[in-house]
C-alpha atoms as a PDB file:
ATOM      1  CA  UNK A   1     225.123 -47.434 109.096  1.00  0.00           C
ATOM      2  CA  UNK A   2     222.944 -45.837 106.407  1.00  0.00           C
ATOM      3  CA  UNK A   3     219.622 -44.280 107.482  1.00  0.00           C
ATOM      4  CA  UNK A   4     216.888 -44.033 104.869  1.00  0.00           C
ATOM      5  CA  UNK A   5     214.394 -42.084 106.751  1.00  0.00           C
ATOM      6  CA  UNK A   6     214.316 -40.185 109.690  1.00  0.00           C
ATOM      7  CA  UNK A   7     211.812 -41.492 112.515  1.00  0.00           C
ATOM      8  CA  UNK A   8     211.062 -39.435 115.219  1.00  0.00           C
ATOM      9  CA  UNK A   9     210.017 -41.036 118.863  1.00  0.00           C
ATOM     10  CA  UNK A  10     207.747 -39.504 121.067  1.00  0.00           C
ATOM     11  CA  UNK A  11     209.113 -38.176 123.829  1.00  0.00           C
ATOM     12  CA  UNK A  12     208.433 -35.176 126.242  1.00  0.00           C
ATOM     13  CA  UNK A  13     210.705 -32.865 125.371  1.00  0.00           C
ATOM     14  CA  UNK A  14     209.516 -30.004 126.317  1.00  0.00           C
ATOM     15  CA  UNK A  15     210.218 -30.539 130.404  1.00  0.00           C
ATOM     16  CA  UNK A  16     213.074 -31.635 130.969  1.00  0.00           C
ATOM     17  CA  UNK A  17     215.534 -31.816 128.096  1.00  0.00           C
ATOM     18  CA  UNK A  18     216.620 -28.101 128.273  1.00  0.00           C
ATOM     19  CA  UNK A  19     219.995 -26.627 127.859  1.00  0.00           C
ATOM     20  CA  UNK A  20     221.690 -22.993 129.276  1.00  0.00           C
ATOM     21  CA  UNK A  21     222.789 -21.366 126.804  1.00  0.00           C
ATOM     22  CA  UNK A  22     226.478 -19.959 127.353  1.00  0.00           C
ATOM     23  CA  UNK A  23     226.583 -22.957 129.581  1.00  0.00           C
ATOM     24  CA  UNK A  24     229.370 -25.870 129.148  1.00  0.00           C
ATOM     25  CA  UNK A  25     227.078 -27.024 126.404  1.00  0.00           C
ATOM     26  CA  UNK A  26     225.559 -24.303 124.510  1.00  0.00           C
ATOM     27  CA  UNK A  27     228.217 -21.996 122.912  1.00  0.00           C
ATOM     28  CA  UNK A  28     229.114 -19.429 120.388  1.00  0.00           C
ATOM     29  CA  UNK A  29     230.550 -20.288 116.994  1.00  0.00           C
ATOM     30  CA  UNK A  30     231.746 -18.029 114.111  1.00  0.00           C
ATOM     31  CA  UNK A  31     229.170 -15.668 112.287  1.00  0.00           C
ATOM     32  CA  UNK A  32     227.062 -15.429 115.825  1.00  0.00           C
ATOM     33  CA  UNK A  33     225.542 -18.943 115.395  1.00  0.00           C
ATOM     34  CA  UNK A  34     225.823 -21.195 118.149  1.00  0.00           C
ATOM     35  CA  UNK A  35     226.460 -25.018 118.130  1.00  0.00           C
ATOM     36  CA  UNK A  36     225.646 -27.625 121.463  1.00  0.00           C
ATOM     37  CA  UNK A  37     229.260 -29.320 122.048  1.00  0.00           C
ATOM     38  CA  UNK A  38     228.311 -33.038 123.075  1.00  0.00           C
ATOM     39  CA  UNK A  39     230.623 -36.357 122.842  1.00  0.00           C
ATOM     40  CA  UNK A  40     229.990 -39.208 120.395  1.00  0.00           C
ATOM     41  CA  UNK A  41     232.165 -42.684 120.342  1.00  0.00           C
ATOM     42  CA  UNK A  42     234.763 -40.423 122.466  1.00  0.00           C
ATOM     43  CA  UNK A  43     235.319 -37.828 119.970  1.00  0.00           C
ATOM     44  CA  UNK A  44     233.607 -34.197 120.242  1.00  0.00           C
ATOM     45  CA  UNK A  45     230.616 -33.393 118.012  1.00  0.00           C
ATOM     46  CA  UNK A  46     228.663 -30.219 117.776  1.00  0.00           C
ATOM     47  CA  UNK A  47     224.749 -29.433 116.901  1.00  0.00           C
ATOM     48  CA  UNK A  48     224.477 -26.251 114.955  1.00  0.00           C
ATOM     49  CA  UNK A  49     221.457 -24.333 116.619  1.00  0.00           C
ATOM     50  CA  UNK A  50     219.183 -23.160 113.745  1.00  0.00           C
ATOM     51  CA  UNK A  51     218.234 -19.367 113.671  1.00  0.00           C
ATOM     52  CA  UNK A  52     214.353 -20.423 114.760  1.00  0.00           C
ATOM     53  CA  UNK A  53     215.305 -20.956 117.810  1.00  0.00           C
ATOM     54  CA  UNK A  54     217.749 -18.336 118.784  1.00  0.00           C
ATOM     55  CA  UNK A  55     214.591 -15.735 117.804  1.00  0.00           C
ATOM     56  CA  UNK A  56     212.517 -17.978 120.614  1.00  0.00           C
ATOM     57  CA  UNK A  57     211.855 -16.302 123.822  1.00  0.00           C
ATOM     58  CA  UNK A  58     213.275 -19.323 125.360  1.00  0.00           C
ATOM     59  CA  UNK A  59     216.515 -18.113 124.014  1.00  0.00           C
ATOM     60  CA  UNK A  60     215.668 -14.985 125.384  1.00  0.00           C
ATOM     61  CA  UNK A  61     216.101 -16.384 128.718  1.00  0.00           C
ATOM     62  CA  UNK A  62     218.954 -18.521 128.099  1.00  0.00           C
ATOM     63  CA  UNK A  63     217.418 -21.762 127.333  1.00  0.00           C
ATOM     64  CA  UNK A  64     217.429 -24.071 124.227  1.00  0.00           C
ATOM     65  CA  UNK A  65     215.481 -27.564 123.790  1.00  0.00           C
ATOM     66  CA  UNK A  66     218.455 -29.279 122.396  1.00  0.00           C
ATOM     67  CA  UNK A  67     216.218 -32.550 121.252  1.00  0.00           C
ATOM     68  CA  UNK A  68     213.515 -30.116 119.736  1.00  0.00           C
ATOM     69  CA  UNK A  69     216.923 -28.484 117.882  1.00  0.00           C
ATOM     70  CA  UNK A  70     218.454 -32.022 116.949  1.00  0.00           C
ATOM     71  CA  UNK A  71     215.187 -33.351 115.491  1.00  0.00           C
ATOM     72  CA  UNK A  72     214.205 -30.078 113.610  1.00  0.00           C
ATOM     73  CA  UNK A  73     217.732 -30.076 112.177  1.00  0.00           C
ATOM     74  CA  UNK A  74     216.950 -33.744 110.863  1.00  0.00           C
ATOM     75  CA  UNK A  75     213.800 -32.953 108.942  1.00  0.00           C
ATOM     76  CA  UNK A  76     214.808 -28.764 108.212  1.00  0.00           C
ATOM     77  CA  UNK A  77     218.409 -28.299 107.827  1.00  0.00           C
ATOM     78  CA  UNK A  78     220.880 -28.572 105.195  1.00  0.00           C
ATOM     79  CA  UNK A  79     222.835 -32.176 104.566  1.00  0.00           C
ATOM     80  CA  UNK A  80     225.494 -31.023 107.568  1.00  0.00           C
ATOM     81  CA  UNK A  81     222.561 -29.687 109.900  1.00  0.00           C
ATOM     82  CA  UNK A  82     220.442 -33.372 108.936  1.00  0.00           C
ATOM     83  CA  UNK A  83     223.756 -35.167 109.443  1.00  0.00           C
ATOM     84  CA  UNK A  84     224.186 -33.526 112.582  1.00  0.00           C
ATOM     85  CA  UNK A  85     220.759 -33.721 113.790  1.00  0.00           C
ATOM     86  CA  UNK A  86     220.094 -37.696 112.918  1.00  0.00           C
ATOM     87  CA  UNK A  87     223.600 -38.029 114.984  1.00  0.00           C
ATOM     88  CA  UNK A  88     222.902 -36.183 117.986  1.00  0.00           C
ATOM     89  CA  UNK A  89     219.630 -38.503 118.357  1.00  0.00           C
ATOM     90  CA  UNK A  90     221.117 -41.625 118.050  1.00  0.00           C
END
């Protein structure tokens, strides 16, 4: 399916959609990024965490908003990181 435009939906995401980091979710990559591992159609996928948020105090104390990271990578990041973000959402 080919998506035209990226269209966010409200949603409270700053609660309760929050994410350990170095939890089963949340985990280092090469270069010292990290990437959220989650399961699509059965196969494994992975979210590249943008830099933004690893400078956050949230990250500080091991937490990442992985919707706030999926839906800034769809407007902000390069064609993988959009790819990746417009994914994760749907």
């Amino acid at each position: 399916m080919a998506i035209s435009t990226f269209i966010i939906v409200g949603d409270n995401i700053h609660c309760t959609r929050i994410l350990k980091v170095g939890g089963k979710s949340v985990l280092p990559a090469e270069g010292g990024k990290y990437v959220i591992h989650y399961k699509s159609g059965g196969k494994p996928k992975q979210l590249p965490v943008p830099p933004v948020f690893m400078e956050s105090a949230a990250w500080r104390d091991e937490k990442v908003k992985h919707c706030a990271v999926a839906i800034w990578q769809g407007n902000y990041g390069d064609a993988d990181g959009k790819a990746a973000g417009i994914a994760y959402i749907q």
